[in-house]
C-alpha atoms as a PDB file:
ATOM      1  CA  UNK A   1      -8.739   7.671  -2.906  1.00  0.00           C
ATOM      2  CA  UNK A   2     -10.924   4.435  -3.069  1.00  0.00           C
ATOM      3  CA  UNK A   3     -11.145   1.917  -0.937  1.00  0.00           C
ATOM      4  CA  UNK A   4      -9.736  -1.399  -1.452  1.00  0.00           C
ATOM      5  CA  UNK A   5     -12.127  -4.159  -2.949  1.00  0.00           C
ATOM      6  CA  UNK A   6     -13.576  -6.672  -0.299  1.00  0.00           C
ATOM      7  CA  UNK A   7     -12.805  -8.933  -3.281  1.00  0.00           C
ATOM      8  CA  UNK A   8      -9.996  -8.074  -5.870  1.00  0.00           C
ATOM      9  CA  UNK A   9     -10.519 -10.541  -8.500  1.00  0.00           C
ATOM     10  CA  UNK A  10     -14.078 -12.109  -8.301  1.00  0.00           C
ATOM     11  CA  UNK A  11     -13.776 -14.601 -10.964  1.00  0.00           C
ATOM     12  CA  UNK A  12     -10.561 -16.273  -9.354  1.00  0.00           C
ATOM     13  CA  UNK A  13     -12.346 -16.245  -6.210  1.00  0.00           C
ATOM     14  CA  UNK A  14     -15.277 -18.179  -7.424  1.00  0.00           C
ATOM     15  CA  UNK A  15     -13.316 -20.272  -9.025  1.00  0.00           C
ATOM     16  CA  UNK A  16     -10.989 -21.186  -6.334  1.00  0.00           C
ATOM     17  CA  UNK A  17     -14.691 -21.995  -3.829  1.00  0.00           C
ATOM     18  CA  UNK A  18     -15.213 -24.053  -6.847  1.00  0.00           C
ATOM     19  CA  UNK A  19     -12.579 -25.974  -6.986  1.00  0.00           C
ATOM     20  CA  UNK A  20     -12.619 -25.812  -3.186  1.00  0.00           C
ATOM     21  CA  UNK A  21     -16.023 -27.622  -3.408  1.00  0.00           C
ATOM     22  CA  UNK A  22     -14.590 -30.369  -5.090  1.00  0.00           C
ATOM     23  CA  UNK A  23     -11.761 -31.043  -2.495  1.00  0.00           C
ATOM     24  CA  UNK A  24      -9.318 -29.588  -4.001  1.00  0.00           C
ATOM     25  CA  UNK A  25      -6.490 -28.002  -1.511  1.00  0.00           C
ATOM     26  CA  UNK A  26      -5.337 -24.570  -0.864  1.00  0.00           C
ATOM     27  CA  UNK A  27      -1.303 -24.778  -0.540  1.00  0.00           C
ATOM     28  CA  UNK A  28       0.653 -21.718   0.752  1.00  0.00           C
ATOM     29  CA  UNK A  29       3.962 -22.381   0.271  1.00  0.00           C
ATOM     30  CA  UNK A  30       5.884 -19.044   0.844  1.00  0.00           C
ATOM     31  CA  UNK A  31       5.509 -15.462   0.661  1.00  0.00           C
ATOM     32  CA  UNK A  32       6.343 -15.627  -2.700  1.00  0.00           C
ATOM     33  CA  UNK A  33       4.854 -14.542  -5.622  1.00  0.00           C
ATOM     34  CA  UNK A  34       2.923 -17.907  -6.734  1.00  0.00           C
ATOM     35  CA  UNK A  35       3.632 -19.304  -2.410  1.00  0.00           C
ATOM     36  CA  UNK A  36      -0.793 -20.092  -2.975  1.00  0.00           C
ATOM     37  CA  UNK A  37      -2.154 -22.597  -5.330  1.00  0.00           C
ATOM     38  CA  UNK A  38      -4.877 -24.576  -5.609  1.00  0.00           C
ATOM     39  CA  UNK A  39      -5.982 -27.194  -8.040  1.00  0.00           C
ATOM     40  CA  UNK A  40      -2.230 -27.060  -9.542  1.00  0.00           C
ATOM     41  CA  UNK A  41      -2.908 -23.080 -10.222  1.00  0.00           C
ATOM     42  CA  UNK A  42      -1.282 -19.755  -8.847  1.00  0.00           C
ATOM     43  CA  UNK A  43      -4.174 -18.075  -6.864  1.00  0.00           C
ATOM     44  CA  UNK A  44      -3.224 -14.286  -6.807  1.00  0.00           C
ATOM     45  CA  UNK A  45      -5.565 -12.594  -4.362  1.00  0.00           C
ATOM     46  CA  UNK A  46      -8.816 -14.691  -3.231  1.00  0.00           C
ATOM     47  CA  UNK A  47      -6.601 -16.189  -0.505  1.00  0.00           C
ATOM     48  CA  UNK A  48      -7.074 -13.351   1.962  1.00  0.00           C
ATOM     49  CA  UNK A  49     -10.593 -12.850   1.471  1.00  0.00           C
ATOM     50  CA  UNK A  50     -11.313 -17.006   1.917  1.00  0.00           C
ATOM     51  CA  UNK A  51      -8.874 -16.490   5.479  1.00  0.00           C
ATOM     52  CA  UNK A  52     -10.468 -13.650   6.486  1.00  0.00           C
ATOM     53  CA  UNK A  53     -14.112 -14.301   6.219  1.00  0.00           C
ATOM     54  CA  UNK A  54     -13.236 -18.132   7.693  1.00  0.00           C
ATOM     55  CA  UNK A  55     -14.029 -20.328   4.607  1.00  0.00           C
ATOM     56  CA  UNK A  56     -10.683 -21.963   4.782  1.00  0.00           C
ATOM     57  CA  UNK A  57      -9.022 -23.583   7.674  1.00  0.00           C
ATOM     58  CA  UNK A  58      -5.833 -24.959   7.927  1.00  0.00           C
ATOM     59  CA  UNK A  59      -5.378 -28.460   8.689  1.00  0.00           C
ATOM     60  CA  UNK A  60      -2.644 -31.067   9.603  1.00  0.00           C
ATOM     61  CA  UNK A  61      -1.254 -32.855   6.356  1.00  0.00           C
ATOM     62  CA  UNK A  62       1.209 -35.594   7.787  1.00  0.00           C
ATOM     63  CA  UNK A  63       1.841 -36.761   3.524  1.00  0.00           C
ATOM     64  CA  UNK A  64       2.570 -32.788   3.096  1.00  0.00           C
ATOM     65  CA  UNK A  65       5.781 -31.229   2.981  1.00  0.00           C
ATOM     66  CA  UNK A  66       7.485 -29.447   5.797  1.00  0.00           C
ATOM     67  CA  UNK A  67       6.761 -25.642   6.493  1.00  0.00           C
ATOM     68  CA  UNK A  68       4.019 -25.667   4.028  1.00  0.00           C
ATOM     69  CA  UNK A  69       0.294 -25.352   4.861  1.00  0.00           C
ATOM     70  CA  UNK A  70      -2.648 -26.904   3.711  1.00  0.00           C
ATOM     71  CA  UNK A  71      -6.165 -25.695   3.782  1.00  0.00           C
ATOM     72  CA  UNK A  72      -9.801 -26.572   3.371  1.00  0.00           C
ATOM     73  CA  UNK A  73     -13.144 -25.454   3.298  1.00  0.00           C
ATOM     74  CA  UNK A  74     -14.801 -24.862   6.903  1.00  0.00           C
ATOM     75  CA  UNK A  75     -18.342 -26.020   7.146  1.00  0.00           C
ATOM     76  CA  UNK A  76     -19.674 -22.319   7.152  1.00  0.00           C
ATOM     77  CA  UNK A  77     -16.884 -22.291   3.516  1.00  0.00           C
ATOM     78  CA  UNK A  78     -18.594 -25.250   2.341  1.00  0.00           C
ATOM     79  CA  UNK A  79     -22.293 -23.813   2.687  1.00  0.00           C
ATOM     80  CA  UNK A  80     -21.324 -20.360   1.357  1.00  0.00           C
ATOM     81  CA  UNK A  81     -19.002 -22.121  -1.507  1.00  0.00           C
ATOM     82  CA  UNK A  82     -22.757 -24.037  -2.070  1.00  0.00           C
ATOM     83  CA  UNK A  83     -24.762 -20.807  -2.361  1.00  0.00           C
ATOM     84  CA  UNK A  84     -21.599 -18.454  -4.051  1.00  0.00           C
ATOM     85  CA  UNK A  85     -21.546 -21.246  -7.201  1.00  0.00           C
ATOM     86  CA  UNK A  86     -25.417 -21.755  -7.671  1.00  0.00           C
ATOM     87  CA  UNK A  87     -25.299 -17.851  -7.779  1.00  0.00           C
ATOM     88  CA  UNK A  88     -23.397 -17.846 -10.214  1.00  0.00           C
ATOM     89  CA  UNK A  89     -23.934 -20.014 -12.717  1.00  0.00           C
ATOM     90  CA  UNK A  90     -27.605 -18.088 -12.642  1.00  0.00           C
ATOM     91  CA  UNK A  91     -25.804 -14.943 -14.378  1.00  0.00           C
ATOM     92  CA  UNK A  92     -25.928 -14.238 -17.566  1.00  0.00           C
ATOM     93  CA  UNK A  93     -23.167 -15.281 -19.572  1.00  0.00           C
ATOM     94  CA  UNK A  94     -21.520 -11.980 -20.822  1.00  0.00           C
ATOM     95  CA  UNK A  95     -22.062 -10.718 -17.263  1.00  0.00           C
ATOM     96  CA  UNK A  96     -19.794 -13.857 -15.553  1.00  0.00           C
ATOM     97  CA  UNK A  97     -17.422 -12.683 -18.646  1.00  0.00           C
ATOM     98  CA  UNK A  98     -17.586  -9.474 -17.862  1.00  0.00           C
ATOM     99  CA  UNK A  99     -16.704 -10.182 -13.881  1.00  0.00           C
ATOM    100  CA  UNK A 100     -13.558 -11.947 -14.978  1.00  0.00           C
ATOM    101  CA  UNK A 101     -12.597  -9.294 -17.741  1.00  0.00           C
ATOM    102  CA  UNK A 102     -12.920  -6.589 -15.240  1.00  0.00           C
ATOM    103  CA  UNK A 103     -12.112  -8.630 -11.748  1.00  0.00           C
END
């Protein structure tokens, strides 16, 4: 038996400290399948990994919607978002392809 990845799906992960970066917000609506999305996008598994390494923090949105959440980047999110991104735009092309082929 393996263990489970630290991060599932690598290329949505960058993508959502990306977007992150940019202010976007991280929305969990529900337990639902599709209850996280950012940037107007489903976001499958990267949400537990940005919780549980505190790059994300929720915050009060009083123009939200009640019994949903909102989240942004921590200051210790927004520094690692920084180095994550430079990182990788520095690989190789077919290798970023290859991340997000394979997860």
């Amino acid at each position: 038996m393996t263990a489970a990845a630290i991060i599932p799906d690598r290329g949505e992960f960058i993508d959502a400290l990306a977007a992150l970066r940019r202010g976007h917000v991280l929305v969990h609506a529900g337990d639902h399948a599709g209850g996280w999305v950012l940037d107007g996008g489903r976001v499958f598994s990267s949400y537990d990994p940005l919780l549980r390494y505190e790059l994300v923090q929720e915050y009060d949105n009083p123009d939200g919607f009640e019994h949903v959440q909102y989240f942004r980047l921590t200051p210790h999110g927004k520094e690692f978002a920084e180095r994550a991104c430079t990182a990788w735009r520095q690989r190789p092309l077919l290798e970023r392809l290859w991340v997000r082929l394979a997860g």
